[in-house]
N, C-alpha and C. Protein backbone atom coordinates (compact mmCIF):
# COMPACT_ATOMS: atom_id res chain seq x y z
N UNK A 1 -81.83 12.51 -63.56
CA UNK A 1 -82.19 11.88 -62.30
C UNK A 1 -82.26 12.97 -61.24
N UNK A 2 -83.43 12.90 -60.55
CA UNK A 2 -83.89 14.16 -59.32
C UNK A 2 -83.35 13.19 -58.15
N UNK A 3 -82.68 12.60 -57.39
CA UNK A 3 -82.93 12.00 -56.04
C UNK A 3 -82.32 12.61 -54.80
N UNK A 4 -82.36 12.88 -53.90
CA UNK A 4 -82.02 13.29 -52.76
C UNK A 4 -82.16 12.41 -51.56
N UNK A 5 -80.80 12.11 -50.80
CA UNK A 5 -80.55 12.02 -49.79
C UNK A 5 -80.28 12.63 -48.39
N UNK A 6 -80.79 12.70 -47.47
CA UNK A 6 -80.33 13.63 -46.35
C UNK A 6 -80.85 12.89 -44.83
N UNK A 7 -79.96 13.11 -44.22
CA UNK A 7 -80.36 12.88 -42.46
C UNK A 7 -79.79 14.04 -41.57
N UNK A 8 -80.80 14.25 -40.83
CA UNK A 8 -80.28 15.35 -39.97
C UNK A 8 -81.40 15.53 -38.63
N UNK A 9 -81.74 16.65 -38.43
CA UNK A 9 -82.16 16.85 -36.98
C UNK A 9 -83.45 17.93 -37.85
N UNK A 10 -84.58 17.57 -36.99
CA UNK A 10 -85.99 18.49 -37.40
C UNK A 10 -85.16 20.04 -37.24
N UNK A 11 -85.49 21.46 -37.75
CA UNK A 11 -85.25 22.32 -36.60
C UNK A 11 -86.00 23.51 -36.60
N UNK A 12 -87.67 22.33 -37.21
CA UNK A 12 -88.98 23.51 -36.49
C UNK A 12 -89.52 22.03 -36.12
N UNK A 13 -90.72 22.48 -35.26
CA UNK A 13 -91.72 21.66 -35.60
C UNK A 13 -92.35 21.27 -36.81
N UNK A 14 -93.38 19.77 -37.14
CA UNK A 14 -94.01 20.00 -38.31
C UNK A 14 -95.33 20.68 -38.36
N UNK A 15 -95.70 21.14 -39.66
CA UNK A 15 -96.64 22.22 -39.70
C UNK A 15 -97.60 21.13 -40.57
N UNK A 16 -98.39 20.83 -40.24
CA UNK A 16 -100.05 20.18 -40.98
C UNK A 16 -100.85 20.78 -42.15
N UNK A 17 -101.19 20.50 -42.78
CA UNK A 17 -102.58 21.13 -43.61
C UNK A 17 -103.20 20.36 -43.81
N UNK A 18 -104.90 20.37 -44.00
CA UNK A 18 -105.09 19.71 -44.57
C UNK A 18 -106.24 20.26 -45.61
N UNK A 19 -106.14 19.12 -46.93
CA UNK A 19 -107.00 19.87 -48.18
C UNK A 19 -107.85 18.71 -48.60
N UNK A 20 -109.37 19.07 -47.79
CA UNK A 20 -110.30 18.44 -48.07
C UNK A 20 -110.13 17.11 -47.03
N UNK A 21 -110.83 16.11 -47.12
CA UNK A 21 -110.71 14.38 -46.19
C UNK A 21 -109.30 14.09 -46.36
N UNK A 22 -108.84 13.70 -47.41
CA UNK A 22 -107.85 13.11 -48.07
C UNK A 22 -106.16 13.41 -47.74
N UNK A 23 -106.19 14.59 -48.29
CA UNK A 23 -105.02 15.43 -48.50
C UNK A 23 -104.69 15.75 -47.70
N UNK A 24 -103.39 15.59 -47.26
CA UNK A 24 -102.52 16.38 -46.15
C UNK A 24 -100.95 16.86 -46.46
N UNK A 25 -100.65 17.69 -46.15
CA UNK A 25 -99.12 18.66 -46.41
C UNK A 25 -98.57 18.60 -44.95
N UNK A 26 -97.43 18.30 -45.05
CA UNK A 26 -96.49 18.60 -43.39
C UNK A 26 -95.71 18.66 -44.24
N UNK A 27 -94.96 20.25 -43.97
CA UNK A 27 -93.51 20.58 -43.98
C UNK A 27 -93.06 20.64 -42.66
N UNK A 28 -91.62 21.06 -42.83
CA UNK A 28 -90.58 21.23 -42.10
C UNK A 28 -89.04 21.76 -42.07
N UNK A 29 -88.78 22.14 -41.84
CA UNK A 29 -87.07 21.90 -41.86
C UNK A 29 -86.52 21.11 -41.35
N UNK A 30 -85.35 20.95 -41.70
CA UNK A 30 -84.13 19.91 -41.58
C UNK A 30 -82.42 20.28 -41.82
N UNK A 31 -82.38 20.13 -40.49
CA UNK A 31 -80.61 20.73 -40.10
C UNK A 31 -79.65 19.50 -40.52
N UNK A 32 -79.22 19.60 -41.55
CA UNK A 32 -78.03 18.69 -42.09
C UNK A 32 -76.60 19.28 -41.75
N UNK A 33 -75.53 18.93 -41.03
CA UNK A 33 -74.75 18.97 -40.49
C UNK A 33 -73.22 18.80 -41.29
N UNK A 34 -72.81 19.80 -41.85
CA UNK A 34 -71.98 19.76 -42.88
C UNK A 34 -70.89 19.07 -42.96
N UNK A 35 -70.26 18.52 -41.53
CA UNK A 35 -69.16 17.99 -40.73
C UNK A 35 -68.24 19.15 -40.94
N UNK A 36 -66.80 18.56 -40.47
CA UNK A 36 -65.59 19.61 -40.03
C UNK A 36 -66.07 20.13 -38.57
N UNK A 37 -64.77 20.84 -38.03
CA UNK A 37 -64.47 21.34 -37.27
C UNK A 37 -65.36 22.78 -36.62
N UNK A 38 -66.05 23.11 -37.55
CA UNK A 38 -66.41 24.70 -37.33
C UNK A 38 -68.25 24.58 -37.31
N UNK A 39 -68.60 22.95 -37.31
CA UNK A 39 -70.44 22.62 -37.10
C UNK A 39 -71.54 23.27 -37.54
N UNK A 40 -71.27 23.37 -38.77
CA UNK A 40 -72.16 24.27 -39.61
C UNK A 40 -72.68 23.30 -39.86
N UNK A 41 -74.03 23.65 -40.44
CA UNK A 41 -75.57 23.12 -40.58
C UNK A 41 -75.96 23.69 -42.21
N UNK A 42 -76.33 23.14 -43.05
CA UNK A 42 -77.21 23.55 -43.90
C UNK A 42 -78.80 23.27 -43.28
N UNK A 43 -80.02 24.37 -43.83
CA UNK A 43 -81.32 23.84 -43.57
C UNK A 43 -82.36 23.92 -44.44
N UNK A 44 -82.94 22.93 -45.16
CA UNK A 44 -83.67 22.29 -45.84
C UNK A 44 -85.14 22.45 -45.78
N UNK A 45 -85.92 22.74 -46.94
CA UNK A 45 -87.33 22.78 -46.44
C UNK A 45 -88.08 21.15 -46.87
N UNK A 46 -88.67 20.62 -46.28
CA UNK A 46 -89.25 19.14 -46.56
C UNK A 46 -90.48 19.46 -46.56
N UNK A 47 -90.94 19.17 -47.44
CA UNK A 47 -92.23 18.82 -47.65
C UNK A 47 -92.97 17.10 -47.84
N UNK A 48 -93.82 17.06 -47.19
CA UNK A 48 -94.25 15.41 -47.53
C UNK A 48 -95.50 15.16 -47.28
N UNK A 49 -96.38 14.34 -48.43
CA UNK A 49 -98.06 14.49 -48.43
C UNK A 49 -98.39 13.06 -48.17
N UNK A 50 -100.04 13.55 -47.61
CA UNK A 50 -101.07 12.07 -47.27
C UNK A 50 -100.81 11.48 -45.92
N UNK A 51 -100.94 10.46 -46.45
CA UNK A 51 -100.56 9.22 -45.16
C UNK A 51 -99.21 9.61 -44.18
N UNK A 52 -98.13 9.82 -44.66
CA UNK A 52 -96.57 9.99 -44.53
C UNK A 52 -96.61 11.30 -43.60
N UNK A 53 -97.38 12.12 -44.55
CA UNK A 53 -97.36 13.70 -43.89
C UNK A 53 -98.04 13.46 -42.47
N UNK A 54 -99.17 12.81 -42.26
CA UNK A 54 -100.00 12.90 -41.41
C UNK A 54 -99.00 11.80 -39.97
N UNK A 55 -98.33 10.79 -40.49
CA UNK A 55 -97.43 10.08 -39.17
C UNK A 55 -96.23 11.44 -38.98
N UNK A 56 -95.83 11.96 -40.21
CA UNK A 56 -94.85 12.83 -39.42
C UNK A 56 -95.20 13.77 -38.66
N UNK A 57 -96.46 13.98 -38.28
CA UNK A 57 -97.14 15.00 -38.04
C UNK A 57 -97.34 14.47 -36.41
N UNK A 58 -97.57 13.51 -36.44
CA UNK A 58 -98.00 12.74 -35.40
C UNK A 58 -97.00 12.06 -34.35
N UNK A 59 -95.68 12.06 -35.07
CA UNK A 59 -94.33 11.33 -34.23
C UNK A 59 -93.20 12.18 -34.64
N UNK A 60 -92.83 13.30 -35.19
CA UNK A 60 -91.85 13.67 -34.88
C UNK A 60 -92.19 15.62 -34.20
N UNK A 61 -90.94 15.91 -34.20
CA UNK A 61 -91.10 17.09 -33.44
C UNK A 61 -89.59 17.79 -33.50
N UNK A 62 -89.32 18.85 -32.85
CA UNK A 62 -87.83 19.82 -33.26
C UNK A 62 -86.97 18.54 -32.77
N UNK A 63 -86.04 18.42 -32.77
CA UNK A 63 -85.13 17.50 -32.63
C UNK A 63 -84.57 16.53 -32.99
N UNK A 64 -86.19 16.25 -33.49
CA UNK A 64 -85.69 14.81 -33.63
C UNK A 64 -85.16 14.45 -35.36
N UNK A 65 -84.18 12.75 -34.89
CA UNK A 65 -83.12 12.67 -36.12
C UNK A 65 -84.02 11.89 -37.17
N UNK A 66 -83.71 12.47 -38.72
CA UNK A 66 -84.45 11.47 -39.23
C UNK A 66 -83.74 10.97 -40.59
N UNK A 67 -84.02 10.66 -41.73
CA UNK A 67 -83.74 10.20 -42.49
C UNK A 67 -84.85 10.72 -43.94
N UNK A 68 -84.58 11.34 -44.84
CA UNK A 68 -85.37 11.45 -45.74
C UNK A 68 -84.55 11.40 -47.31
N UNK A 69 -85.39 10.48 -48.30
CA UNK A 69 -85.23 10.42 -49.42
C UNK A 69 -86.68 10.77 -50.14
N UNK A 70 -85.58 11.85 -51.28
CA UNK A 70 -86.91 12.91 -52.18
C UNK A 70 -86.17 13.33 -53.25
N UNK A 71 -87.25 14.20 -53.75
CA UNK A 71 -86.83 15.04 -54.95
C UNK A 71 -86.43 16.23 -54.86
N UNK A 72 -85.74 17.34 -55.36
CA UNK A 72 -85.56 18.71 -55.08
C UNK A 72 -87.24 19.17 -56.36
N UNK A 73 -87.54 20.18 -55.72
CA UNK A 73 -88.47 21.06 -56.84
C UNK A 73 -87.93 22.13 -56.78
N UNK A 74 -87.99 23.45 -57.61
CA UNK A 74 -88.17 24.69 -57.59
C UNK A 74 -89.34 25.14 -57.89
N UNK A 75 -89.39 26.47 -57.63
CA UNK A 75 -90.94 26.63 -57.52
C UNK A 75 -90.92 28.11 -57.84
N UNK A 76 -91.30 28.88 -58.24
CA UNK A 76 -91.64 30.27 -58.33
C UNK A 76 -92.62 31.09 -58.27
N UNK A 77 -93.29 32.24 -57.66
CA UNK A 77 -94.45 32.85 -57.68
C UNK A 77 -94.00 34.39 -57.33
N UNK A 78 -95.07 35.12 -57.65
CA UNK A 78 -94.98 36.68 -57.31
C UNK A 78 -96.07 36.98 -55.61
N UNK A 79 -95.19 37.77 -55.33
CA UNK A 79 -96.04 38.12 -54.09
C UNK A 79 -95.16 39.73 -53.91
N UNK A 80 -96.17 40.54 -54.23
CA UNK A 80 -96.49 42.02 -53.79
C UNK A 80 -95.49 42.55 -54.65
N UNK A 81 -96.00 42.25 -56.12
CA UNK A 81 -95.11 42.80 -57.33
C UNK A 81 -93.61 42.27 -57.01
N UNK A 82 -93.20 41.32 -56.55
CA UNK A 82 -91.62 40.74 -56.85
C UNK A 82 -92.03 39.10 -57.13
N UNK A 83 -90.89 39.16 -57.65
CA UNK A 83 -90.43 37.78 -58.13
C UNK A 83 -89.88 37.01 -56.89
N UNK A 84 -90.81 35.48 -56.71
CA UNK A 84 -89.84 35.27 -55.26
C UNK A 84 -89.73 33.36 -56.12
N UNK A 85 -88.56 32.59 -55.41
CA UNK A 85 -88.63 31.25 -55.58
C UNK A 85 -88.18 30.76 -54.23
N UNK A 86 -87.98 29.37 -54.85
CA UNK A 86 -87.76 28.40 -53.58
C UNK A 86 -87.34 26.71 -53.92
N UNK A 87 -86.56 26.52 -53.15
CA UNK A 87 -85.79 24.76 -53.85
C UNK A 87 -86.45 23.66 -52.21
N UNK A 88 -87.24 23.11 -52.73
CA UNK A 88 -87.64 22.04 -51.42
C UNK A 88 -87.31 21.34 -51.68
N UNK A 89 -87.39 19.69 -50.65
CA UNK A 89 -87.47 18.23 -51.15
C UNK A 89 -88.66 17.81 -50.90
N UNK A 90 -89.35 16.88 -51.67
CA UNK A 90 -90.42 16.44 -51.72
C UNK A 90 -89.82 15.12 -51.69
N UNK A 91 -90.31 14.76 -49.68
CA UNK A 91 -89.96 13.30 -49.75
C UNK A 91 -90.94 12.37 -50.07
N UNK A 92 -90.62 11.15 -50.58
CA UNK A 92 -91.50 9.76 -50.82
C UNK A 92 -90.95 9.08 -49.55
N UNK A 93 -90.13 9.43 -48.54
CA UNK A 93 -89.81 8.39 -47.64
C UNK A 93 -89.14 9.04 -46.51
N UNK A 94 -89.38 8.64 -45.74
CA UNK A 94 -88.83 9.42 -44.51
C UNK A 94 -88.72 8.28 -42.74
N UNK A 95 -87.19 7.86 -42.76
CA UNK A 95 -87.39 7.11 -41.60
C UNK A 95 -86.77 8.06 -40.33
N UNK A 96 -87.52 7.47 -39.14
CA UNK A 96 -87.50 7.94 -37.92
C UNK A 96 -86.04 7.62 -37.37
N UNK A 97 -85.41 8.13 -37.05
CA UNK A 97 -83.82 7.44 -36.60
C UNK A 97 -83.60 7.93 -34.94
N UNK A 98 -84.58 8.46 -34.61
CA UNK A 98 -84.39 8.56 -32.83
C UNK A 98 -85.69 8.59 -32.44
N UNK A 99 -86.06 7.80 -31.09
CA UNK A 99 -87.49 8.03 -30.13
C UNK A 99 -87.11 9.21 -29.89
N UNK A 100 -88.48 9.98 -29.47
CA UNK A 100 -88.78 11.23 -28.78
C UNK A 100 -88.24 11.41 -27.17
N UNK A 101 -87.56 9.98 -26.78
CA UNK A 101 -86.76 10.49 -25.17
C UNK A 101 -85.74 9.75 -25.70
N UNK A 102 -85.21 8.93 -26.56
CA UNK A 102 -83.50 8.66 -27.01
C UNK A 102 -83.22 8.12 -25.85
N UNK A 103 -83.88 7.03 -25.08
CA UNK A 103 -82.96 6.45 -24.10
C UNK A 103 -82.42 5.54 -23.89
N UNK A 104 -80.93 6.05 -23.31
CA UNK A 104 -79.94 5.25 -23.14
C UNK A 104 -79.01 5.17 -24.67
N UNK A 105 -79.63 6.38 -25.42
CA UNK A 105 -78.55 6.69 -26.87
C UNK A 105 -79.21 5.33 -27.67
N UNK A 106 -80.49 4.56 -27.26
CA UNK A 106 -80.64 3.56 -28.09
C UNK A 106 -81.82 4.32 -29.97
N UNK A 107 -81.23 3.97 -30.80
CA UNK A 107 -81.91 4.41 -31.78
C UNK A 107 -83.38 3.55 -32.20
N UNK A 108 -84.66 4.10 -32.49
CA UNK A 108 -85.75 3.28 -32.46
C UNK A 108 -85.83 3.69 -33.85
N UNK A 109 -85.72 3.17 -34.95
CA UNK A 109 -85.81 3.04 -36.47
C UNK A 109 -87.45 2.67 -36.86
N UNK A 110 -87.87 4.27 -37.74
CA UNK A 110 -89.42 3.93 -38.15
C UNK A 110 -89.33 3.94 -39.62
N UNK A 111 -89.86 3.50 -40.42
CA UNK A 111 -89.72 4.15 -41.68
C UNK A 111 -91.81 4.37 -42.27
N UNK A 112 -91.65 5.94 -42.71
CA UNK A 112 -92.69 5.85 -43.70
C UNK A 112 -92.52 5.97 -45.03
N UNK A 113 -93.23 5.41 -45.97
CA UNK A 113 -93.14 5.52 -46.98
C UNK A 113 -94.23 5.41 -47.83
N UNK A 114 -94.28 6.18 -48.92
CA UNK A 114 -95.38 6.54 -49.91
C UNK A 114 -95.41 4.77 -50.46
N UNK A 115 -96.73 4.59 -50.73
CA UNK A 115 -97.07 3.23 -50.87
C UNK A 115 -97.59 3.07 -52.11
């Protein structure tokens, strides 16, 4: 079983592609917040395609809190004679857990999801 859970805070903007009409890629990072005393952060690369990619693209931004369930991948390739890899999540779902002005600390709950 691959599944992944995580909520945390954007902490880039999302980045767009798109491949051909159809296809679209938005990554990102994601600051997950380790708890304890000393507020360390792990940060996450997200990746998420199509429809999903293109609203996250469109409603979120650095800050903001969200919610994503995915898969981990690894991935490997060479670039300039070395060996390089990389562990993402590839979400199927991703809900919105704060508006873009958070007011009054009220939470506005979006969810997208691969359909």
């Amino acid at each position: 079983m691959n599944t992944v859970i995580l909520i945390g805070n954007l902490a880039s903007d999302v980045e767009l592609r798109e491949f051909g009409e159809e296809k679209r890629l938005a990554t990102f990072r994601l600051a997950v917040d380790r708890g304890g005393k000393d507020a360390e952060a792990d940060f996450f690369k997200i990746a998420v395609w199509d429809r999903q990619a293109q609203l996250c693209a469109d409603y979120l931004a650095k800050g903001r809190k969200i919610g994503v369930e995915g898969r981990l991948r690894y991935r490997t390739w060479e670039e300039e004679g070395q060996k390089r890899s990389s562990v993402e999540v590839v979400a199927y779902r991703v809900e919105f857990l704060s508006s873009p002005a958070q007011s009054g600390g009220q939470v506005v709950p979006f969810e997208a999801t691969v359909a």
